[in-house]
C-alpha atoms as a PDB file:
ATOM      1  CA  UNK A   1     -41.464 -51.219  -5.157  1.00  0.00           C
ATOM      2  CA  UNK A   2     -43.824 -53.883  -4.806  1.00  0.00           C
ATOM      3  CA  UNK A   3     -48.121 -54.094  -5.697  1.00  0.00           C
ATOM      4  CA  UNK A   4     -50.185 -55.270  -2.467  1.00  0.00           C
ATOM      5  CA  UNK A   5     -51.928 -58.504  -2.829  1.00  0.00           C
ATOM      6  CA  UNK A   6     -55.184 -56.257  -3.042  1.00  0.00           C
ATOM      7  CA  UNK A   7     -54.529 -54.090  -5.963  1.00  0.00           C
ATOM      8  CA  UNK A   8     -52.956 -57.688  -7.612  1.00  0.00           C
ATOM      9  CA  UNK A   9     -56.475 -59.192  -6.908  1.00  0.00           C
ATOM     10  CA  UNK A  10     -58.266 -56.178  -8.318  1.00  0.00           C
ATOM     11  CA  UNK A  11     -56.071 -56.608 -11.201  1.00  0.00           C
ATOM     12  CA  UNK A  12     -56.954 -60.159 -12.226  1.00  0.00           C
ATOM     13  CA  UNK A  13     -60.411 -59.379 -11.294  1.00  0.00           C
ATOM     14  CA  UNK A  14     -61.517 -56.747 -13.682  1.00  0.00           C
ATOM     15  CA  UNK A  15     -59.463 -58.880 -16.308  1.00  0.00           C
ATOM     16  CA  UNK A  16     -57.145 -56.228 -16.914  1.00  0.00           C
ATOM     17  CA  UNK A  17     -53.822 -59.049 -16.790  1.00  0.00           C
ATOM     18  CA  UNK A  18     -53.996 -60.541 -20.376  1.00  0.00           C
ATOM     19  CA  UNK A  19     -53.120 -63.992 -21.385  1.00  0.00           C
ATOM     20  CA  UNK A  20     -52.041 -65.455 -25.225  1.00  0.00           C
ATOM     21  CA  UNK A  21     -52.817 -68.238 -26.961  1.00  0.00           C
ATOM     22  CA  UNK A  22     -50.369 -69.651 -29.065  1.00  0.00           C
ATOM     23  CA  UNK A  23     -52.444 -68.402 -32.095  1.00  0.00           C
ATOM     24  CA  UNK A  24     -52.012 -64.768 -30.769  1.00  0.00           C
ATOM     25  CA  UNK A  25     -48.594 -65.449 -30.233  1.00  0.00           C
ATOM     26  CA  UNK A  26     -48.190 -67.050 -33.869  1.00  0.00           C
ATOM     27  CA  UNK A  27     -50.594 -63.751 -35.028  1.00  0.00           C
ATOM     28  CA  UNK A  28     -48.192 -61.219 -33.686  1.00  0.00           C
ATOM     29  CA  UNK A  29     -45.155 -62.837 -34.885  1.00  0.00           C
ATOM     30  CA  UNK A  30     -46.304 -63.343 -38.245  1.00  0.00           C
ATOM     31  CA  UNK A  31     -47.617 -59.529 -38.483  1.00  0.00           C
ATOM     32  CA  UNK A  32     -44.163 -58.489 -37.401  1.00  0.00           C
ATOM     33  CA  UNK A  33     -42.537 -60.580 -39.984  1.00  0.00           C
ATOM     34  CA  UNK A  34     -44.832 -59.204 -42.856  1.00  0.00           C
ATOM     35  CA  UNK A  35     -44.067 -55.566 -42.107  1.00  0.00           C
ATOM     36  CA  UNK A  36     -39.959 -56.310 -41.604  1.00  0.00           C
ATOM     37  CA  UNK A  37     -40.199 -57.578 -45.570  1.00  0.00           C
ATOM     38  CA  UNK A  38     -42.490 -54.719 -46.809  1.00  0.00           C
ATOM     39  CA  UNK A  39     -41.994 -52.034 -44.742  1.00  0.00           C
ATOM     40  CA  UNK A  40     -38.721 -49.788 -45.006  1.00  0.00           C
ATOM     41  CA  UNK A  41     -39.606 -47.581 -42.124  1.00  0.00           C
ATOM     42  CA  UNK A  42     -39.401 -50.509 -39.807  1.00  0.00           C
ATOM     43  CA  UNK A  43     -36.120 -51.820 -40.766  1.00  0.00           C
ATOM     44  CA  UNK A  44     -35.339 -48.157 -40.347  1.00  0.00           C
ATOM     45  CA  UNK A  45     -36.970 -48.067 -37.092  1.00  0.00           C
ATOM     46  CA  UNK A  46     -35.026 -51.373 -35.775  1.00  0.00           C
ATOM     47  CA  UNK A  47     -31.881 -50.250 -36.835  1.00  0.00           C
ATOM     48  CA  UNK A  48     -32.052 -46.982 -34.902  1.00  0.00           C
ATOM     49  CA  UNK A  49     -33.856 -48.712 -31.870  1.00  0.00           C
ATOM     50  CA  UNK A  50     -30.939 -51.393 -31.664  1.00  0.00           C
ATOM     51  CA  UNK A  51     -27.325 -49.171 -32.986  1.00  0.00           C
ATOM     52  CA  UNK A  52     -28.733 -45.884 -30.962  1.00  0.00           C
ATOM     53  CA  UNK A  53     -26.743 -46.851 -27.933  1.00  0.00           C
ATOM     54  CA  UNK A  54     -25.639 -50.627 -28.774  1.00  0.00           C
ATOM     55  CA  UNK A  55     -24.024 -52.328 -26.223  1.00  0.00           C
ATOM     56  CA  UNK A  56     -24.911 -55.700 -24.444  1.00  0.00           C
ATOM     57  CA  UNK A  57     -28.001 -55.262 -23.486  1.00  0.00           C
ATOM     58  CA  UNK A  58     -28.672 -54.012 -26.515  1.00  0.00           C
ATOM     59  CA  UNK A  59     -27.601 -57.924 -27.594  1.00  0.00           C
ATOM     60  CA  UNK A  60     -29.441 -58.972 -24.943  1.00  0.00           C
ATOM     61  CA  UNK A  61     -32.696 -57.740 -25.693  1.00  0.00           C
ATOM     62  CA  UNK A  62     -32.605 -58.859 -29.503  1.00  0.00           C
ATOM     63  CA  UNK A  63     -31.542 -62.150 -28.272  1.00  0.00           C
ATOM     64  CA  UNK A  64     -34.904 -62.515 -26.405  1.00  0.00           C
ATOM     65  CA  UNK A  65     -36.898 -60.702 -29.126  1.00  0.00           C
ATOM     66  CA  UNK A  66     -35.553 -63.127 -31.779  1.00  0.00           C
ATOM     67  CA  UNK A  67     -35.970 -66.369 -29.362  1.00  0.00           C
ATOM     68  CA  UNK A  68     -39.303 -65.372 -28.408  1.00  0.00           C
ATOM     69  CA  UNK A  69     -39.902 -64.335 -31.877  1.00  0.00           C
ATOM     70  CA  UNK A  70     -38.739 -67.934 -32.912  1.00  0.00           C
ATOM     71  CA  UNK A  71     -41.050 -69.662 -30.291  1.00  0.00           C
ATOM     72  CA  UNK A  72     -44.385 -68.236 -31.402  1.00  0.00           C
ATOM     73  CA  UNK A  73     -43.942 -69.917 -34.713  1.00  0.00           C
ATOM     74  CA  UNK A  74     -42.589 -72.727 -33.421  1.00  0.00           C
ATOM     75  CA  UNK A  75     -44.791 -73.940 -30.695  1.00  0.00           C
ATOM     76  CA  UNK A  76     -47.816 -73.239 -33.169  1.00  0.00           C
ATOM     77  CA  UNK A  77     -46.531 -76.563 -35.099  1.00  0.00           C
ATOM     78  CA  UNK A  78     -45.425 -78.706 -32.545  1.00  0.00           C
ATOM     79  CA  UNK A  79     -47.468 -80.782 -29.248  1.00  0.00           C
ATOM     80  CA  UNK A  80     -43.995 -80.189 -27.180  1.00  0.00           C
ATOM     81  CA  UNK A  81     -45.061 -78.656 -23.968  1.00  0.00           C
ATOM     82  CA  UNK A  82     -43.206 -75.004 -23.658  1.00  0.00           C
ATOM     83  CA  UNK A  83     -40.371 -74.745 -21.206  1.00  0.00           C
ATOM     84  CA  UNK A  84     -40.460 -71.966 -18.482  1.00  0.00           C
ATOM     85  CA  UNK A  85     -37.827 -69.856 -20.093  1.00  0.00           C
ATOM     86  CA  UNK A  86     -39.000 -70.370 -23.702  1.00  0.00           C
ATOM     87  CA  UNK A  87     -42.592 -68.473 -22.371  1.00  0.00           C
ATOM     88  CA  UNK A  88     -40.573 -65.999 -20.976  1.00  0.00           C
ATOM     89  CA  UNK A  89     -39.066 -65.231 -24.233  1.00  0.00           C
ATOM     90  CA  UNK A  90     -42.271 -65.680 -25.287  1.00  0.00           C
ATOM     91  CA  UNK A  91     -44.051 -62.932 -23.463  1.00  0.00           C
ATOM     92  CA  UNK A  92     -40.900 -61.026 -23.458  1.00  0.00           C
ATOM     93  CA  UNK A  93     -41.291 -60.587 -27.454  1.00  0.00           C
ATOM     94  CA  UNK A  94     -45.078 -59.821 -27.977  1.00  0.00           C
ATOM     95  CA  UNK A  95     -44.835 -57.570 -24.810  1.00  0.00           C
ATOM     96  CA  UNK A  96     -41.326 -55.738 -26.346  1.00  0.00           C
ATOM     97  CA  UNK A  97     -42.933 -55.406 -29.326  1.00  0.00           C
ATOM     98  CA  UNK A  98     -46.832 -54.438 -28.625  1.00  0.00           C
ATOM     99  CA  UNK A  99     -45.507 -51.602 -25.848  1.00  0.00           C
ATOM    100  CA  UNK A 100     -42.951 -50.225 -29.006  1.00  0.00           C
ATOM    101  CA  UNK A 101     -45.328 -50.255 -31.737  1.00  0.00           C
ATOM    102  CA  UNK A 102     -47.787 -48.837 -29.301  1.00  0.00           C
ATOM    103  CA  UNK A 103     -45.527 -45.816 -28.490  1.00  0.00           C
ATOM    104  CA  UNK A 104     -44.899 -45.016 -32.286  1.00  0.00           C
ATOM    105  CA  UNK A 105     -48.279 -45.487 -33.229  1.00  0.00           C
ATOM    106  CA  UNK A 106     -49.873 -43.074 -29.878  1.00  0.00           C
ATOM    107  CA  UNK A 107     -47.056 -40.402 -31.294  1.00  0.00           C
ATOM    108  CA  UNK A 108     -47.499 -40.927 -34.997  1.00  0.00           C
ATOM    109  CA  UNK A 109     -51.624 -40.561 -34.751  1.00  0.00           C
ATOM    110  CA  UNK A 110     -50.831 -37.555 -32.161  1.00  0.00           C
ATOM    111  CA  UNK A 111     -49.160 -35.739 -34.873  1.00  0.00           C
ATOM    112  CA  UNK A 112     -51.614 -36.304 -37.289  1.00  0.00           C
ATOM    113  CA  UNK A 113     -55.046 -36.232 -35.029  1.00  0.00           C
ATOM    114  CA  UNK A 114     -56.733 -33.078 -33.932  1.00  0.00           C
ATOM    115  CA  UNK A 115     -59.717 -32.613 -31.495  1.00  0.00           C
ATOM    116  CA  UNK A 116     -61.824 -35.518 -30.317  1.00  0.00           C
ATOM    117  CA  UNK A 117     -59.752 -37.865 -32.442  1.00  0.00           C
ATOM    118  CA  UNK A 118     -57.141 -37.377 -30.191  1.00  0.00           C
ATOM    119  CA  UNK A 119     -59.146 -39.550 -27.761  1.00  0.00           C
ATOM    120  CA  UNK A 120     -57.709 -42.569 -30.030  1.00  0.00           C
ATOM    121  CA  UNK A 121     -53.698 -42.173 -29.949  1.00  0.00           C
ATOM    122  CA  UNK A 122     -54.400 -41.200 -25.947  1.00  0.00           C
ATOM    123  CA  UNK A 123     -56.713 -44.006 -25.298  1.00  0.00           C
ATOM    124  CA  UNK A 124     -53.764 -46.780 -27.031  1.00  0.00           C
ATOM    125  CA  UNK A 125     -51.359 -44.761 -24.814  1.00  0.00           C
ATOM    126  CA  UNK A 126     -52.876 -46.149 -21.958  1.00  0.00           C
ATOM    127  CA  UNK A 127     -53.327 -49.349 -22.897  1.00  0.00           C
ATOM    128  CA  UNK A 128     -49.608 -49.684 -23.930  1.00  0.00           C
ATOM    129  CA  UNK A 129     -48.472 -48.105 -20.333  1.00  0.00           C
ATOM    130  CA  UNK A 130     -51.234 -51.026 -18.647  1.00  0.00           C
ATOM    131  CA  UNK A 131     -49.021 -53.368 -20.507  1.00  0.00           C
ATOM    132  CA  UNK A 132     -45.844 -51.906 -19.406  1.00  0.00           C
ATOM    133  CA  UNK A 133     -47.037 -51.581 -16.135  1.00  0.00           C
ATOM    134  CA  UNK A 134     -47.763 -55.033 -15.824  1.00  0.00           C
ATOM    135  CA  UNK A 135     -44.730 -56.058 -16.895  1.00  0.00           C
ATOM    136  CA  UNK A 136     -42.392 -54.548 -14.766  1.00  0.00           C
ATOM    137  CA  UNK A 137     -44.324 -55.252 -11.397  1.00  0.00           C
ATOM    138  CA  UNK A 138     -44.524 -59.258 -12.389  1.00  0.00           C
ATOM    139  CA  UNK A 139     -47.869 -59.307 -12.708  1.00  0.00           C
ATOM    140  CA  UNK A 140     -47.878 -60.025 -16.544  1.00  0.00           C
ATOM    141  CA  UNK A 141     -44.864 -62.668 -16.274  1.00  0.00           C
ATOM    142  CA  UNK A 142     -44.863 -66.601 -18.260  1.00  0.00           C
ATOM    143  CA  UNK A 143     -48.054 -68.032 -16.908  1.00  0.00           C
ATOM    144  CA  UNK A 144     -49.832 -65.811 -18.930  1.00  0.00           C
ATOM    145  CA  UNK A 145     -48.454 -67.650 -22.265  1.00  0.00           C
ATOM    146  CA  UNK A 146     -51.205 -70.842 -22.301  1.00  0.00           C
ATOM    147  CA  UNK A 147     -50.176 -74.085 -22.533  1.00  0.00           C
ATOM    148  CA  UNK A 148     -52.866 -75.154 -24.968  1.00  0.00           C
ATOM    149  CA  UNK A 149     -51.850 -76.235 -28.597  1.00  0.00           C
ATOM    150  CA  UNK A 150     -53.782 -74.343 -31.213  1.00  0.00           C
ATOM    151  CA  UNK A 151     -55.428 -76.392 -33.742  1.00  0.00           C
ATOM    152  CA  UNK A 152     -54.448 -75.429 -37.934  1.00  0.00           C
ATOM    153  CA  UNK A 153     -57.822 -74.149 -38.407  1.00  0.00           C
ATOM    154  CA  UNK A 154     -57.715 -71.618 -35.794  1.00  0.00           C
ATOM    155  CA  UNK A 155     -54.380 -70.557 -37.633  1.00  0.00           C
ATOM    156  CA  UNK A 156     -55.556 -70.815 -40.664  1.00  0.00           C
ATOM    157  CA  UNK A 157     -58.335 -68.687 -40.284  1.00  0.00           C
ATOM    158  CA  UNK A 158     -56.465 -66.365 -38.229  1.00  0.00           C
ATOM    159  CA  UNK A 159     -53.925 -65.980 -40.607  1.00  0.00           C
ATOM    160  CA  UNK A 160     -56.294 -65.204 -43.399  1.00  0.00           C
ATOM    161  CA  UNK A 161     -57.750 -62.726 -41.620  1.00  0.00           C
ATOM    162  CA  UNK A 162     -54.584 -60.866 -40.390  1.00  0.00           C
ATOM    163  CA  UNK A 163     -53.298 -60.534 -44.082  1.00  0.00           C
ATOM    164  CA  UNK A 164     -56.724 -59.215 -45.184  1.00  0.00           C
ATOM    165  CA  UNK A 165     -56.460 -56.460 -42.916  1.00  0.00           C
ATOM    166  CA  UNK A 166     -52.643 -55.830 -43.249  1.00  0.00           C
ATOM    167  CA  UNK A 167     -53.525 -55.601 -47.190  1.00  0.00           C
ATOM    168  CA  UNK A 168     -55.819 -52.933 -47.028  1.00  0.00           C
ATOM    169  CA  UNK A 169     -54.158 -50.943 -44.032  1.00  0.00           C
ATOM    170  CA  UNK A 170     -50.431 -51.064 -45.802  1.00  0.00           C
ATOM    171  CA  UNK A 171     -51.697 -50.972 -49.217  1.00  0.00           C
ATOM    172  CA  UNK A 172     -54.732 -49.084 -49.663  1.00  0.00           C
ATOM    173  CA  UNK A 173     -54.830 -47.116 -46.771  1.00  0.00           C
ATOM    174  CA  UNK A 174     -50.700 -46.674 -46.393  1.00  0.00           C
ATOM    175  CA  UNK A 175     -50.590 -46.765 -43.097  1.00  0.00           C
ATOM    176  CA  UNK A 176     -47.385 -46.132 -40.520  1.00  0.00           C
ATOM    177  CA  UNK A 177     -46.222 -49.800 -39.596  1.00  0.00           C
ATOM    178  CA  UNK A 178     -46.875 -49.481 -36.184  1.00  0.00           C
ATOM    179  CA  UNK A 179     -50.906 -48.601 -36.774  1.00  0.00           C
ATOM    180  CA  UNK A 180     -51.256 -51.511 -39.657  1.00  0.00           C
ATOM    181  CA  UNK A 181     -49.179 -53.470 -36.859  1.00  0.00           C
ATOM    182  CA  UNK A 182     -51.511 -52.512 -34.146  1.00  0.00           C
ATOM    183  CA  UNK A 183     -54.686 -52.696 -36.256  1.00  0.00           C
ATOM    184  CA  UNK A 184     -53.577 -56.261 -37.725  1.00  0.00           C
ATOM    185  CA  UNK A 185     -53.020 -58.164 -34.581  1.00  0.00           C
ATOM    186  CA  UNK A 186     -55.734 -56.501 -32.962  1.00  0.00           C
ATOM    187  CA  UNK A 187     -58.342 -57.480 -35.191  1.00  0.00           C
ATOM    188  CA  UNK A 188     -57.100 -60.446 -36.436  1.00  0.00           C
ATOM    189  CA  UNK A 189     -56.793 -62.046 -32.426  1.00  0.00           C
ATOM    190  CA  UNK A 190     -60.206 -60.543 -31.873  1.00  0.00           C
ATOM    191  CA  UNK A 191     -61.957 -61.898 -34.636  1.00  0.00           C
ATOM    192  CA  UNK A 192     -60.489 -65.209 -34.218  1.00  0.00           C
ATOM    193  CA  UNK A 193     -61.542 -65.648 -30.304  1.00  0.00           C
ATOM    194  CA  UNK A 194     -64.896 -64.452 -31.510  1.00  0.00           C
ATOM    195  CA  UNK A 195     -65.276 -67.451 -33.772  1.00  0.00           C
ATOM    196  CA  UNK A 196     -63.073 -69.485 -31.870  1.00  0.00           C
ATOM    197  CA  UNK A 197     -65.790 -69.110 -28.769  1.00  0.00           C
ATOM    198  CA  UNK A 198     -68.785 -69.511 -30.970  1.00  0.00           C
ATOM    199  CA  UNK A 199     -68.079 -72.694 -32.637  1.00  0.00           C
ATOM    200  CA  UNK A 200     -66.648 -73.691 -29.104  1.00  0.00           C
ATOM    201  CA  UNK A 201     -70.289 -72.703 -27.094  1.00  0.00           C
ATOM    202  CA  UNK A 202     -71.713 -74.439 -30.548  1.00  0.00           C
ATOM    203  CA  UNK A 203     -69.901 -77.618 -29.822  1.00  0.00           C
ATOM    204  CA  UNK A 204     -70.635 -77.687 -26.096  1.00  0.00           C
ATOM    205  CA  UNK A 205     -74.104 -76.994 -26.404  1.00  0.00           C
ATOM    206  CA  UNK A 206     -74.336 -79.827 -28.710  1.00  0.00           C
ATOM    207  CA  UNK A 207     -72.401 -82.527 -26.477  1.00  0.00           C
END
């Protein structure tokens, strides 16, 4: 099954196709790896996502999360321009693992929200099937991972931010892994593109 060219168009239009920087990338990957050492229900959650039915696709698909896993961090350091398949691994990783933490979180707040709250868990349901959906019809494929080097300041600041918020959501707050995942990365890219955008309008109004 194939999208017309028309509802592709609409797509792009109404900016509903996403695109990552390499400091998202680098946000996401370093949110994962904070809750893999901390959090115990992850590693649980891995093993039973992986050993459930393991086979070779099952290899397969932690072979790509890894890689692409290994590529956010990597590209953040270095000028070398990213190879097609290394942005497929790229996108293949913080699309993997956005659509899986999406699904736990939707299901964990589910259980736990009643009335209008349960606009929230619904509302990052349908975000997460947008991103799935997106996926799987090639509309979200490697062009969508920029080819622009961050600079260490934007990761810098980024990076502050992200453990700020993963601090109080897994510590104080002792969230699941997949909301203080979720709530992380989401803030953390937000408020960086924010200031990213206003010291970038600051610097072109100025030249």
């Amino acid at each position: 099954m194939k999208l017309s060219a028309k509802v592709k168009k609409q797509l792009f239009k109404f900016k509903l196709v996403p695109s990552y920087s390499e400091d998202t990338l680098f946000l996401t990957a370093l949110a994962f790896i904070l809750l893999y050492i901390v959090s115990a229900d992850l590693r649980i959650d891995i093993q039973d996502f992986i050993f459930h039915d393991f086979d070779f696709r099952s290899i397969l698909i932690l072979i790509f999360i890894l890689s692409g896993l290994f590529f956010s961090i990597y590209h953040t350091f270095t000028t070398k321009p990213k190879t097609g398949i290394q942005k497929s691994m790229m996108l293949f990783f913080i699309v993997f693992i956005n659509v899986w933490a999406g699904i736990i979180a939707s299901f964990h707040l589910i259980s736990t929200s009643s009335g209008f709250l349960l606009v929230f868990p619904i509302w990052n349901f349908l975000n997460v099937f947008l991103l799935f959906f997106l996926f799987r019809f090639g509309i979200l494929n490697e062009k969508a991972i920029q080819d622009e080097n961050a600079n260490f300041s934007e990761i810098l600041f980024g990076s502050a931010v992200l453990m700020v918020i993963f601090y109080f959501s897994h510590y104080i707050y002792v969230n699941h892994w997949s909301i203080t995942f979720s709530i992380s990365v989401g803030y953390a890219t937000g408020i960086n593109e924010a200031v990213k955008n206003l010291i970038f309008n600051k610097q072109t109004i100025k030249s």
